[in-house]
C-alpha atoms as a PDB file:
ATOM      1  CA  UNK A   1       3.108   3.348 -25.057  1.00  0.00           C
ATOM      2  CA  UNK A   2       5.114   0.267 -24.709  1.00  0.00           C
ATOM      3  CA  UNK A   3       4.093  -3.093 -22.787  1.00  0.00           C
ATOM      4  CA  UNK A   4       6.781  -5.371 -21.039  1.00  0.00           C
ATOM      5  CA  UNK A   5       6.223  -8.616 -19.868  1.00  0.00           C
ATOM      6  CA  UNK A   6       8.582  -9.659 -16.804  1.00  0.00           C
ATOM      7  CA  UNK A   7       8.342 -12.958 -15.184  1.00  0.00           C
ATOM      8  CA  UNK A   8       9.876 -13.026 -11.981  1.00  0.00           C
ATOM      9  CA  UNK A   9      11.242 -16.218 -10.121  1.00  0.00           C
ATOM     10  CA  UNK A  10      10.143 -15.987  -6.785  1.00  0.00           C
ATOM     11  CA  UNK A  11       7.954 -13.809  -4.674  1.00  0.00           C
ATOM     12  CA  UNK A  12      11.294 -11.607  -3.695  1.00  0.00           C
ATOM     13  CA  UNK A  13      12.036 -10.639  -7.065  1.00  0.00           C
ATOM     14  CA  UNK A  14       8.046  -9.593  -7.486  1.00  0.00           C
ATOM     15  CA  UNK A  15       9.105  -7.655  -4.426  1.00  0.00           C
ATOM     16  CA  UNK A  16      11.804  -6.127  -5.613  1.00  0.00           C
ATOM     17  CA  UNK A  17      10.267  -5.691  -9.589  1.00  0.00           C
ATOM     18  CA  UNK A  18       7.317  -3.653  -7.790  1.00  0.00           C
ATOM     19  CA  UNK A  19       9.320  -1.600  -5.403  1.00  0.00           C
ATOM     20  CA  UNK A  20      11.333  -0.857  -8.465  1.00  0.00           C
ATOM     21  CA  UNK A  21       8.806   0.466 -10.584  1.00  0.00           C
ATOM     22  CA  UNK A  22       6.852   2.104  -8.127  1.00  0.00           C
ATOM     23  CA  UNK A  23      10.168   4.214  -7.248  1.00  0.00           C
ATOM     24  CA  UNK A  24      10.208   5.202 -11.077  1.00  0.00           C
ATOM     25  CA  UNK A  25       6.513   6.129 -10.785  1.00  0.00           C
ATOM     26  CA  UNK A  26       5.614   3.231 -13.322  1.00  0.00           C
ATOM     27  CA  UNK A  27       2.076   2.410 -13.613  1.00  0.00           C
ATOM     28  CA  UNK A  28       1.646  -1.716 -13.852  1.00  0.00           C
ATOM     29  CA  UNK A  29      -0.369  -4.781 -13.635  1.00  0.00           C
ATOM     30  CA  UNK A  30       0.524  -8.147 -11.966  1.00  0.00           C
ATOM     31  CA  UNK A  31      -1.069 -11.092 -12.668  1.00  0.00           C
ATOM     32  CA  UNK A  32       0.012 -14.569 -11.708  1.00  0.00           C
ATOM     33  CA  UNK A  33      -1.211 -15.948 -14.691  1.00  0.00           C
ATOM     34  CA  UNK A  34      -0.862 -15.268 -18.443  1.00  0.00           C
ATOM     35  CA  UNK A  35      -3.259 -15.225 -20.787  1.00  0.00           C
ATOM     36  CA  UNK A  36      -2.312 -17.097 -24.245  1.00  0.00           C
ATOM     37  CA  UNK A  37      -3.682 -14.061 -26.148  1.00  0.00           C
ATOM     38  CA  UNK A  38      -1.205 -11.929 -23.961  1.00  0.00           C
ATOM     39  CA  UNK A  39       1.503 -14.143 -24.500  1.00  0.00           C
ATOM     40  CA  UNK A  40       0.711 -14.189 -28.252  1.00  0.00           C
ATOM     41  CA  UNK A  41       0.681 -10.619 -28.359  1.00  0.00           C
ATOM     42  CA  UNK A  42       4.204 -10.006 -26.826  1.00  0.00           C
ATOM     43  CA  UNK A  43       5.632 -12.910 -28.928  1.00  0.00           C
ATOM     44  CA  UNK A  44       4.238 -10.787 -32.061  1.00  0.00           C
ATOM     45  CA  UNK A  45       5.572  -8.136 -30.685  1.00  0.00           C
ATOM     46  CA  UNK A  46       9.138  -9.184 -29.982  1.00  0.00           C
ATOM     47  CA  UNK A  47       9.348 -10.468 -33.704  1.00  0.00           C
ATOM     48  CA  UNK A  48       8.266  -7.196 -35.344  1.00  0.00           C
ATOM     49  CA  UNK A  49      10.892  -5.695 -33.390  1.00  0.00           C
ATOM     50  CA  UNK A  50      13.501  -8.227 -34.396  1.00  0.00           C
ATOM     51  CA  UNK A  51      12.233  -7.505 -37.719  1.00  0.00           C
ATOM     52  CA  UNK A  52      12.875  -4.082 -38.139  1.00  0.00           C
ATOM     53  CA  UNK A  53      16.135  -4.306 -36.185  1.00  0.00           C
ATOM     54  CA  UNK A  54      17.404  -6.656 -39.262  1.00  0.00           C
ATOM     55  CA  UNK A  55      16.208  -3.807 -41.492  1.00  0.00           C
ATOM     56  CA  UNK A  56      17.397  -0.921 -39.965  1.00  0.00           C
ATOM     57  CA  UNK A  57      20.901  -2.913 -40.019  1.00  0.00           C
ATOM     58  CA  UNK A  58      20.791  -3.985 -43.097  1.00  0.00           C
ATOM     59  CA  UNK A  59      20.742  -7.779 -42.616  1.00  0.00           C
ATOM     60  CA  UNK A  60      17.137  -7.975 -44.304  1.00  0.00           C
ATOM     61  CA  UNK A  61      15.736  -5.639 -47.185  1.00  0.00           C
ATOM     62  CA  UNK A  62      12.294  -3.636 -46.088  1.00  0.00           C
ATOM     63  CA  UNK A  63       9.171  -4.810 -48.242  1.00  0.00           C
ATOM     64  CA  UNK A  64       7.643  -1.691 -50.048  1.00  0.00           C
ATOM     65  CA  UNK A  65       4.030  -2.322 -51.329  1.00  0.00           C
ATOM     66  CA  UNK A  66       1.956  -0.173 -54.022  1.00  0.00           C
ATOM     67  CA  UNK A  67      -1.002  -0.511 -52.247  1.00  0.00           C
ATOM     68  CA  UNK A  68      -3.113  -1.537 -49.169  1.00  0.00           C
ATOM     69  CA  UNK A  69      -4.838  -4.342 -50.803  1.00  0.00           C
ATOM     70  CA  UNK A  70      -1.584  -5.474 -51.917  1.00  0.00           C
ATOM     71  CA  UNK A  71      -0.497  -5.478 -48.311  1.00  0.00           C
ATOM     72  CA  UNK A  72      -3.271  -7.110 -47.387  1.00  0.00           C
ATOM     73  CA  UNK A  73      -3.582  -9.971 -49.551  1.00  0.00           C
ATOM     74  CA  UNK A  74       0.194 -11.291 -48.597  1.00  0.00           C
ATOM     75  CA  UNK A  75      -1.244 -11.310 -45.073  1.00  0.00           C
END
């Protein structure tokens, strides 16, 4: 399962967004406000991806870790 945030301008491109994914049969939320945790989340999120994207080019070497308290201490 993935989660998208989209942030429309205007109410007609809310409109249009909904109509949109209803016509996919996409199950969503709206909320006119964003939570920071939310916010956080996706921003956490979008770097992980950008992350692995780097490694999977080769721009950035994976880290490879001999074991889970290892892991966890660099956290």
């Amino acid at each position: 399962m993935e989660t998208f945030l989209i942030e429309s301008k205007n109410p007609e491109d809310s409109k249009a967004i909904k109509e949109f994914l209803k016509s996919l049969n996409i199950n969503y939320k709206s909320s006119s406000s964003i939570s920071l945790e939310v916010l956080e989340r996706a921003n956490g999120i979008a770097e992980v991806f950008i992350e692995a994207k780097k490694i999977e080019s080769g721009e950035k070497e994976a880290k490879s870790y001999s074991s889970f308290k290892e892991l966890m201490d660099e956290l």
